[in-house]
C-alpha atoms as a PDB file:
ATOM      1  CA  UNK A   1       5.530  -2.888  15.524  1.00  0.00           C
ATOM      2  CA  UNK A   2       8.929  -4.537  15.845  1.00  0.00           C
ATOM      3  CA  UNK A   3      11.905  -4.312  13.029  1.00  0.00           C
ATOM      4  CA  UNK A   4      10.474  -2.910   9.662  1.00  0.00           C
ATOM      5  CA  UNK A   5      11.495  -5.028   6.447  1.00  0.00           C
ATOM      6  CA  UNK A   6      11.593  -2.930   3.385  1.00  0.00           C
ATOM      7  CA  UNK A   7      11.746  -4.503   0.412  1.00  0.00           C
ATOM      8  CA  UNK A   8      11.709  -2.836  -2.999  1.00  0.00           C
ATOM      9  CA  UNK A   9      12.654   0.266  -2.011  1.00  0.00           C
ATOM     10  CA  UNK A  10      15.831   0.223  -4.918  1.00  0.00           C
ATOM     11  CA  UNK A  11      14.941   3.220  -6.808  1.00  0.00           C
ATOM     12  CA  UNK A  12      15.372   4.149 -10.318  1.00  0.00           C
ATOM     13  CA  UNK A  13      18.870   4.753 -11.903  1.00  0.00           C
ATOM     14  CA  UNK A  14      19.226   7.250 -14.437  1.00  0.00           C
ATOM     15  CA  UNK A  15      14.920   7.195 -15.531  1.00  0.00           C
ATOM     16  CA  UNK A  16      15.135   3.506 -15.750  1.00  0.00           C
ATOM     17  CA  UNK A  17      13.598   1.421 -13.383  1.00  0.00           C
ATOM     18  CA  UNK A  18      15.890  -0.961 -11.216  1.00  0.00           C
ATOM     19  CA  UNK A  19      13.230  -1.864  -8.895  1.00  0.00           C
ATOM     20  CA  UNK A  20      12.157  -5.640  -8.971  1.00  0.00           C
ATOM     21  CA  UNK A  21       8.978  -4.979  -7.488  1.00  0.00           C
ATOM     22  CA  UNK A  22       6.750  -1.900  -6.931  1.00  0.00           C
ATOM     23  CA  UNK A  23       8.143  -0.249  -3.671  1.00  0.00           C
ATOM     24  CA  UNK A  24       6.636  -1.925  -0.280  1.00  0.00           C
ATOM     25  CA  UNK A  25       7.573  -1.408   3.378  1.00  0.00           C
ATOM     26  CA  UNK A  26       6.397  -4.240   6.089  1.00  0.00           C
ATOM     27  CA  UNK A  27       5.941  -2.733   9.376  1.00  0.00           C
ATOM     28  CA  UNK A  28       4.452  -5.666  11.654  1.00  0.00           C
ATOM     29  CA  UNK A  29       1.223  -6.907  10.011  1.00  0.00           C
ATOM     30  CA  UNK A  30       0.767  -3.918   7.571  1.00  0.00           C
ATOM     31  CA  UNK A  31       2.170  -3.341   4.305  1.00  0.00           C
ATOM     32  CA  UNK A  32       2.392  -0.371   2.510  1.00  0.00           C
ATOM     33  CA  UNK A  33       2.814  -0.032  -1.289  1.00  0.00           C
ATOM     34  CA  UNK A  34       3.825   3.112  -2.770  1.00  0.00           C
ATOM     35  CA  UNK A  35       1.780   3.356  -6.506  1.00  0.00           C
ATOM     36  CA  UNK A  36       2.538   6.596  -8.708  1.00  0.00           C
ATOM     37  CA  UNK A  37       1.037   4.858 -11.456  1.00  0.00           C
ATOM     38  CA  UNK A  38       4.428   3.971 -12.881  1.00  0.00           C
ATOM     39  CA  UNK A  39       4.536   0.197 -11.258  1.00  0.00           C
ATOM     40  CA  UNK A  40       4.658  -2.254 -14.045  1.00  0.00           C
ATOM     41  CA  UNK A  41       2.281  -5.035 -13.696  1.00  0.00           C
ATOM     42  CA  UNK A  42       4.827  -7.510 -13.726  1.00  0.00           C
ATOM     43  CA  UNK A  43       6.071  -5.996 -10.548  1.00  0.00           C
ATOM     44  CA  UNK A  44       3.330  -6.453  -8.847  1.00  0.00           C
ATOM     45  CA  UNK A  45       3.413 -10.364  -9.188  1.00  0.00           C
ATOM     46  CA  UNK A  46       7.184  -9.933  -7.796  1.00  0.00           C
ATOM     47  CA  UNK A  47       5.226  -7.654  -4.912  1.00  0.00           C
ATOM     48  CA  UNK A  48       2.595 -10.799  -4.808  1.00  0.00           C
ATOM     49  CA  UNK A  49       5.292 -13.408  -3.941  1.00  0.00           C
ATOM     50  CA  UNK A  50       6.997 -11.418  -1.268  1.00  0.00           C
ATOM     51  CA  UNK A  51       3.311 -10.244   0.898  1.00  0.00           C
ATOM     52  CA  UNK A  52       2.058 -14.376   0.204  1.00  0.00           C
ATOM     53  CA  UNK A  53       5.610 -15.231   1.910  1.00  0.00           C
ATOM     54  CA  UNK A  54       4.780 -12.458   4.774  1.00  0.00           C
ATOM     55  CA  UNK A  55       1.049 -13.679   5.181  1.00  0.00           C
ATOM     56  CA  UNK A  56       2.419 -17.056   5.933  1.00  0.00           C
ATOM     57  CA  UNK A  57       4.532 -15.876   8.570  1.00  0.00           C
ATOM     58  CA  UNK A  58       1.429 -13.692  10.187  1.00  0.00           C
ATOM     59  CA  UNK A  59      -1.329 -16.307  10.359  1.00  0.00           C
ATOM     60  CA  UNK A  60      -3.117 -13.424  11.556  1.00  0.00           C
ATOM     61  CA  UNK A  61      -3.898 -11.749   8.464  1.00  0.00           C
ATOM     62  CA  UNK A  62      -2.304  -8.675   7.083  1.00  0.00           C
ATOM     63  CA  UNK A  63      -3.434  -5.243   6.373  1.00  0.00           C
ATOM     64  CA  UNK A  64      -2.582  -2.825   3.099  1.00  0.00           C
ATOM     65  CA  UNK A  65      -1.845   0.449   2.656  1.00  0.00           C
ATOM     66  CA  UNK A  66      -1.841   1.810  -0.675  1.00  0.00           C
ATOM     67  CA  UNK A  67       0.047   5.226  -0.908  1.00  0.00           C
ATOM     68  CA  UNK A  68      -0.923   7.082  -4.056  1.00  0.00           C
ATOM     69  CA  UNK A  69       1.161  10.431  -3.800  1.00  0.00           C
ATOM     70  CA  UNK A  70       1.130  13.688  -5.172  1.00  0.00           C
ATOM     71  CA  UNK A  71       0.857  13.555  -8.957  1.00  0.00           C
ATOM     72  CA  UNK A  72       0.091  10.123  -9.047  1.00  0.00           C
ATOM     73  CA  UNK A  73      -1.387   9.594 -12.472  1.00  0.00           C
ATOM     74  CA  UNK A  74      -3.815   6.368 -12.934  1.00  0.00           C
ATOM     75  CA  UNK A  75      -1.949   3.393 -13.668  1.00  0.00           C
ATOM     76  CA  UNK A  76      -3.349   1.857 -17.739  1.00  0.00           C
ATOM     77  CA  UNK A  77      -4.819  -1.153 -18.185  1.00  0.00           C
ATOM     78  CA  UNK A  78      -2.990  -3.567 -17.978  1.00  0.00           C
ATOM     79  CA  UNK A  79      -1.407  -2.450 -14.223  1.00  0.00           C
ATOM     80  CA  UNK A  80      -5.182  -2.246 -12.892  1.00  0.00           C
ATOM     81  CA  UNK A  81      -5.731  -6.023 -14.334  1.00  0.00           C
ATOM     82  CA  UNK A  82      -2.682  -7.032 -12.656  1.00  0.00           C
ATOM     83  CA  UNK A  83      -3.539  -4.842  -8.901  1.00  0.00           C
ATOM     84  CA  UNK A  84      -7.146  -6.661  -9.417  1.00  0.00           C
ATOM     85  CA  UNK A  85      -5.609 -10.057 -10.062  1.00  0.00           C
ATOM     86  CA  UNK A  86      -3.068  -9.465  -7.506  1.00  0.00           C
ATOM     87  CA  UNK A  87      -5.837  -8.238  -4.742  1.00  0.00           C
ATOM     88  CA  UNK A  88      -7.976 -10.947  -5.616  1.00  0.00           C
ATOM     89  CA  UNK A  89      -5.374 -13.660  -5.091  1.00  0.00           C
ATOM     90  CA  UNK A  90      -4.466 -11.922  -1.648  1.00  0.00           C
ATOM     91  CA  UNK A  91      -7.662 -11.644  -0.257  1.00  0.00           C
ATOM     92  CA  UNK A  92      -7.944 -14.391   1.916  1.00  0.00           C
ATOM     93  CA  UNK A  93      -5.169 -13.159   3.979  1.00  0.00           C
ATOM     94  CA  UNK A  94      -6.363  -9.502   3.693  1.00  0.00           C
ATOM     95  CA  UNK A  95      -8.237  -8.209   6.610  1.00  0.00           C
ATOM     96  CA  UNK A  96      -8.168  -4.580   5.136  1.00  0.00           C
ATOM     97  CA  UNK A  97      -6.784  -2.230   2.443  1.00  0.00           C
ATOM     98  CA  UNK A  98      -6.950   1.437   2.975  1.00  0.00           C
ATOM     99  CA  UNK A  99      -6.114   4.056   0.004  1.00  0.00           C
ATOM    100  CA  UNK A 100      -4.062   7.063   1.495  1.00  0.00           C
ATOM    101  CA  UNK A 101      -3.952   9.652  -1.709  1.00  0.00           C
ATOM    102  CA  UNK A 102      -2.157  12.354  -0.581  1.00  0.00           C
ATOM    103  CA  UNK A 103      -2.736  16.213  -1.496  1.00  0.00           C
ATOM    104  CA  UNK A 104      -5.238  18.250  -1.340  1.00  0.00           C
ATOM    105  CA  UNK A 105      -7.440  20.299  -4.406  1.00  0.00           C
ATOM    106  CA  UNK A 106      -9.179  18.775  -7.484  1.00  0.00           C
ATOM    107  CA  UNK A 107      -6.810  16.450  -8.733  1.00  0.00           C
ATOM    108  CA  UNK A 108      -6.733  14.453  -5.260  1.00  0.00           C
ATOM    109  CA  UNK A 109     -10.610  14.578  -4.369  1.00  0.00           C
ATOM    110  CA  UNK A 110     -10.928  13.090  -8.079  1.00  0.00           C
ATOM    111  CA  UNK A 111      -8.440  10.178  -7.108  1.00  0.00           C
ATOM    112  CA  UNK A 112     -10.284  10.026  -4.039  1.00  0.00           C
ATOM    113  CA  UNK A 113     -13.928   9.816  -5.326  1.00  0.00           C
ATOM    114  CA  UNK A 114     -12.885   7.032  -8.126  1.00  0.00           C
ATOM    115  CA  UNK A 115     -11.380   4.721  -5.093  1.00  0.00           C
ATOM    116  CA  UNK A 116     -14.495   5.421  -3.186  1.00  0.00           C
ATOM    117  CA  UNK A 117     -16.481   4.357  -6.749  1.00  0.00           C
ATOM    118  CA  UNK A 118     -14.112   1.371  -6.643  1.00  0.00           C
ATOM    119  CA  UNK A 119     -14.927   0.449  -2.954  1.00  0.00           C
ATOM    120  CA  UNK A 120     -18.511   0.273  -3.113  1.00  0.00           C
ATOM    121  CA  UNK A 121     -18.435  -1.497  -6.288  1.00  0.00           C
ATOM    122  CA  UNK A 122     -15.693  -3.847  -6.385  1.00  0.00           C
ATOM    123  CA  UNK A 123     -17.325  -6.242  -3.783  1.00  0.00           C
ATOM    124  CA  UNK A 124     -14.040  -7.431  -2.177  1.00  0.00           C
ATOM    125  CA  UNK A 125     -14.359 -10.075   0.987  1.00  0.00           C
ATOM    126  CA  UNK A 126     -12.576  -7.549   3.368  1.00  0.00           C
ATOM    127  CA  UNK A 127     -12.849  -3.762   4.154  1.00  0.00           C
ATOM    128  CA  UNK A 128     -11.989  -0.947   2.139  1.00  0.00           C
ATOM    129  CA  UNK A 129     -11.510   2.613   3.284  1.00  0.00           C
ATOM    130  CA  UNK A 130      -9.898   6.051   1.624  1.00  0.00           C
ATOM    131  CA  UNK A 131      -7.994   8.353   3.715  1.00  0.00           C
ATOM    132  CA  UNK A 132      -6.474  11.373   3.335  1.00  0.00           C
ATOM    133  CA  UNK A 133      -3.711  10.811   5.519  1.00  0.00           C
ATOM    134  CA  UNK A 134      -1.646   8.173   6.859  1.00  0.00           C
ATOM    135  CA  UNK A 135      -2.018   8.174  10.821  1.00  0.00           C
ATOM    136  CA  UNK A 136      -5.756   8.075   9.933  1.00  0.00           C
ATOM    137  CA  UNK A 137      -5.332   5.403   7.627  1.00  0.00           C
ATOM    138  CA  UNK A 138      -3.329   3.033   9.981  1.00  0.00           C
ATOM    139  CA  UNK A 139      -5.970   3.603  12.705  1.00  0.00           C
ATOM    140  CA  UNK A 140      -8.567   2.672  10.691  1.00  0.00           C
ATOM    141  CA  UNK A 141      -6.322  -0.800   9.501  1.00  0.00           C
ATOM    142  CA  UNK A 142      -5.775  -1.801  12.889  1.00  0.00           C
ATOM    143  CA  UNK A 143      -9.119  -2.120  14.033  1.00  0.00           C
ATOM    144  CA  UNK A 144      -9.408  -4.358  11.231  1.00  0.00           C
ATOM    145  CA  UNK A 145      -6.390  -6.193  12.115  1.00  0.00           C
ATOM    146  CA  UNK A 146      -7.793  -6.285  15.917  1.00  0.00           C
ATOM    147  CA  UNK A 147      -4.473  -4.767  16.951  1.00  0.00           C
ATOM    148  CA  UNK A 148      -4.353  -1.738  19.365  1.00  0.00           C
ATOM    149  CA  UNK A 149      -4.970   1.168  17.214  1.00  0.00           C
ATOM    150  CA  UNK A 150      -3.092   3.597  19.633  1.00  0.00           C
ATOM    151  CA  UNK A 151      -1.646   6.465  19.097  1.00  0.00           C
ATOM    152  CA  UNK A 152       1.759   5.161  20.003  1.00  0.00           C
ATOM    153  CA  UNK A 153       1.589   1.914  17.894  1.00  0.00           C
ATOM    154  CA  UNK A 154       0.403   4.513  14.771  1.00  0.00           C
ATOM    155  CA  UNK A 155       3.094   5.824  15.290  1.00  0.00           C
ATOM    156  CA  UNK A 156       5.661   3.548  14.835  1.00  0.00           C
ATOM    157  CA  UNK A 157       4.192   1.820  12.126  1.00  0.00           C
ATOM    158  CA  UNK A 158       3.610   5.551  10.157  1.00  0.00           C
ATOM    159  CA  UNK A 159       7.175   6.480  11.462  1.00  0.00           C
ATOM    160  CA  UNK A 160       8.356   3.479   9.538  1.00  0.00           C
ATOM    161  CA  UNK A 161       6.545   3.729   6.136  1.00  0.00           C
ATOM    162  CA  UNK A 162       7.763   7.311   6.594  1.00  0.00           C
ATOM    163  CA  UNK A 163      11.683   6.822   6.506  1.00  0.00           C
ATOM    164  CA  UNK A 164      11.356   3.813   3.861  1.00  0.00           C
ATOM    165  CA  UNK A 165       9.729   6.309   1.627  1.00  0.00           C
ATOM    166  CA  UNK A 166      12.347   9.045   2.493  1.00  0.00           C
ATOM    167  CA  UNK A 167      15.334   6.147   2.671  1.00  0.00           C
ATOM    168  CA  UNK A 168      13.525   5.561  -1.305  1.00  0.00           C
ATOM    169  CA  UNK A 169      13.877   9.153  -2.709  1.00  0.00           C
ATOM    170  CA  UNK A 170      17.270  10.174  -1.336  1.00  0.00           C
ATOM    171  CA  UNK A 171      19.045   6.876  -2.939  1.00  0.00           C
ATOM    172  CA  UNK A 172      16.842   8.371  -6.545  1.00  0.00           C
END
Protein backbone atom coordinates (compact mmCIF):
# COMPACT_ATOMS: atom_id res chain seq x y z
CA UNK A 1 0.00 0.00 0.00
CA UNK A 2 2.06 3.03 -0.99
CA UNK A 3 0.92 6.92 -0.37
CA UNK A 4 -2.88 7.08 0.58
CA UNK A 5 -4.96 9.79 -1.47
CA UNK A 6 -7.88 11.04 0.45
CA UNK A 7 -10.22 12.80 -1.22
CA UNK A 8 -13.45 14.16 0.24
CA UNK A 9 -12.55 14.09 3.51
CA UNK A 10 -13.64 18.23 3.90
CA UNK A 11 -16.10 17.95 6.59
CA UNK A 12 -19.10 19.86 7.40
CA UNK A 13 -18.97 23.57 8.55
CA UNK A 14 -21.35 24.74 10.94
CA UNK A 15 -24.29 21.53 10.05
CA UNK A 16 -23.90 22.32 6.45
CA UNK A 17 -22.26 20.15 4.25
CA UNK A 18 -18.99 21.44 2.43
CA UNK A 19 -18.06 18.14 1.18
CA UNK A 20 -18.13 17.76 -2.73
CA UNK A 21 -18.37 14.20 -2.58
CA UNK A 22 -19.30 11.58 0.07
CA UNK A 23 -16.01 11.02 2.10
CA UNK A 24 -13.51 8.33 0.35
CA UNK A 25 -9.93 7.34 1.21
CA UNK A 26 -7.72 5.42 -1.64
CA UNK A 27 -5.23 3.25 -0.08
CA UNK A 28 -3.54 1.28 -3.12
CA UNK A 29 -6.30 -0.58 -5.01
CA UNK A 30 -9.04 -0.23 -2.28
CA UNK A 31 -11.34 2.46 -1.62
CA UNK A 32 -13.20 3.10 1.25
CA UNK A 33 -16.39 5.23 1.47
CA UNK A 34 -17.64 6.38 4.67
CA UNK A 35 -21.89 6.34 4.35
CA UNK A 36 -23.90 7.60 7.56
CA UNK A 37 -26.78 7.84 5.44
CA UNK A 38 -26.36 11.59 5.11
CA UNK A 39 -24.39 11.42 1.51
CA UNK A 40 -26.47 13.19 -1.02
CA UNK A 41 -26.89 11.33 -4.16
CA UNK A 42 -25.43 13.90 -6.13
CA UNK A 43 -22.26 13.27 -4.26
CA UNK A 44 -21.97 10.14 -5.12
CA UNK A 45 -21.72 10.91 -8.97
CA UNK A 46 -18.82 13.47 -7.79
CA UNK A 47 -17.48 10.08 -5.76
CA UNK A 48 -18.19 8.18 -9.32
CA UNK A 49 -15.85 10.47 -11.35
CA UNK A 50 -12.98 10.41 -8.95
CA UNK A 51 -12.92 6.02 -8.36
CA UNK A 52 -13.57 5.82 -12.68
CA UNK A 53 -10.33 8.21 -12.79
CA UNK A 54 -8.55 5.76 -10.07
CA UNK A 55 -9.75 2.48 -11.93
CA UNK A 56 -8.02 3.78 -14.96
CA UNK A 57 -4.89 4.20 -13.29
CA UNK A 58 -5.17 0.44 -11.62
CA UNK A 59 -5.95 -1.68 -14.68
CA UNK A 60 -6.09 -4.20 -12.12
CA UNK A 61 -9.38 -3.64 -10.77
CA UNK A 62 -10.27 -2.02 -7.53
CA UNK A 63 -11.85 -3.13 -4.40
CA UNK A 64 -14.65 -1.17 -2.03
CA UNK A 65 -15.13 -0.76 1.29
CA UNK A 66 -18.23 0.64 2.46
CA UNK A 67 -18.01 1.92 6.15
CA UNK A 68 -21.46 2.32 7.64
CA UNK A 69 -20.72 3.55 11.32
CA UNK A 70 -22.36 3.73 14.44
CA UNK A 71 -25.79 5.31 14.07
CA UNK A 72 -25.78 5.16 10.56
CA UNK A 73 -29.40 5.57 9.60
CA UNK A 74 -30.50 4.12 5.97
CA UNK A 75 -29.90 6.49 3.35
CA UNK A 76 -33.92 7.42 1.38
CA UNK A 77 -34.60 6.76 -1.86
CA UNK A 78 -33.27 8.58 -3.89
CA UNK A 79 -29.38 8.02 -2.32
CA UNK A 80 -29.97 4.08 -2.74
CA UNK A 81 -31.00 4.80 -6.62
CA UNK A 82 -28.00 6.80 -6.97
CA UNK A 83 -25.38 3.97 -4.79
CA UNK A 84 -27.25 1.33 -7.26
CA UNK A 85 -26.67 3.43 -10.34
CA UNK A 86 -23.33 4.35 -9.17
CA UNK A 87 -22.34 0.46 -8.33
CA UNK A 88 -23.73 -0.61 -11.43
CA UNK A 89 -21.73 1.77 -13.59
CA UNK A 90 -18.51 0.69 -11.55
CA UNK A 91 -18.79 -2.79 -11.78
CA UNK A 92 -16.65 -3.69 -14.42
CA UNK A 93 -13.73 -2.42 -12.61
CA UNK A 94 -15.00 -3.82 -9.25
CA UNK A 95 -13.47 -7.02 -8.17
CA UNK A 96 -15.20 -6.75 -4.67
CA UNK A 97 -17.24 -4.59 -2.24
CA UNK A 98 -17.32 -5.49 1.35
CA UNK A 99 -19.89 -3.71 3.93
CA UNK A 100 -18.02 -3.04 7.33
CA UNK A 101 -21.12 -1.78 9.73
CA UNK A 102 -19.66 -1.12 12.77
CA UNK A 103 -21.23 -1.72 16.41
CA UNK A 104 -22.51 -4.24 17.96
CA UNK A 105 -26.48 -4.98 19.42
CA UNK A 106 -29.78 -4.83 17.45
CA UNK A 107 -29.49 -1.86 15.54
CA UNK A 108 -26.15 -3.17 13.76
CA UNK A 109 -27.16 -6.98 13.23
CA UNK A 110 -30.37 -5.29 11.52
CA UNK A 111 -28.00 -3.19 9.16
CA UNK A 112 -26.13 -6.23 8.83
CA UNK A 113 -28.91 -8.76 7.90
CA UNK A 114 -30.53 -6.14 5.22
CA UNK A 115 -26.87 -5.96 3.37
CA UNK A 116 -26.72 -9.67 3.59
CA UNK A 117 -30.62 -9.56 2.01
CA UNK A 118 -29.05 -7.14 -0.49
CA UNK A 119 -26.07 -9.47 -1.36
CA UNK A 120 -27.83 -12.49 -2.19
CA UNK A 121 -30.35 -10.68 -4.08
CA UNK A 122 -28.87 -7.93 -5.89
CA UNK A 123 -27.03 -10.25 -8.41
CA UNK A 124 -23.95 -8.00 -8.90
CA UNK A 125 -20.98 -9.42 -11.40
CA UNK A 126 -18.39 -9.34 -8.47
CA UNK A 127 -18.32 -10.47 -4.76
CA UNK A 128 -20.06 -9.15 -1.94
CA UNK A 129 -19.30 -9.76 1.70
CA UNK A 130 -20.46 -8.04 5.28
CA UNK A 131 -18.05 -7.69 7.99
CA UNK A 132 -18.07 -6.60 11.22
CA UNK A 133 -14.81 -5.16 11.28
CA UNK A 134 -12.34 -3.64 9.13
CA UNK A 135 -9.03 -5.84 9.26
CA UNK A 136 -11.52 -8.66 8.44
CA UNK A 137 -13.00 -6.83 5.78
CA UNK A 138 -9.71 -5.88 3.93
CA UNK A 139 -8.60 -9.55 4.15
CA UNK A 140 -11.44 -10.72 2.66
CA UNK A 141 -11.01 -7.73 -0.40
CA UNK A 142 -7.65 -8.73 -1.12
CA UNK A 143 -8.14 -12.14 -1.98
CA UNK A 144 -10.44 -10.75 -4.37
CA UNK A 145 -8.04 -8.30 -5.58
CA UNK A 146 -5.33 -11.31 -5.73
CA UNK A 147 -3.10 -9.12 -3.59
CA UNK A 148 -1.31 -10.57 -0.47
CA UNK A 149 -3.86 -10.49 2.16
CA UNK A 150 -1.19 -10.33 5.01
CA UNK A 151 -1.37 -9.21 8.06
CA UNK A 152 1.16 -6.50 7.44
CA UNK A 153 -0.35 -5.21 4.12
CA UNK A 154 -3.98 -5.11 6.30
CA UNK A 155 -2.45 -3.20 8.10
CA UNK A 156 -1.38 -0.44 6.31
CA UNK A 157 -4.21 -0.19 4.21
CA UNK A 158 -6.69 -0.27 7.67
CA UNK A 159 -4.03 2.08 9.30
CA UNK A 160 -4.79 4.43 6.47
CA UNK A 161 -8.64 4.44 6.21
CA UNK A 162 -8.14 4.79 9.97
CA UNK A 163 -6.36 8.31 10.20
CA UNK A 164 -8.44 9.69 7.05
CA UNK A 165 -11.48 8.99 9.10
CA UNK A 166 -9.87 10.48 12.30
CA UNK A 167 -7.96 13.39 10.01
CA UNK A 168 -12.21 13.79 8.90
CA UNK A 169 -13.75 14.27 12.43
CA UNK A 170 -11.12 16.43 14.11
CA UNK A 171 -11.28 19.18 11.12
CA UNK A 172 -15.66 18.77 12.00
Amino acid sequence: MRGAIIAGMTPPASGARRARHAPIVFAGSVFAIIDDGDTQAEEYLEAEALIAAKAEELHGGLGCIVIVPVGAKPPPEAQRKAIDGVLTRLSSHLRGLVWVVEGRGFAAAAIRGVLIGLALYGRRPYPTQVSTSLDDGLGWLFTKLGASADADAIQAAARRIVEARAEYRSAR
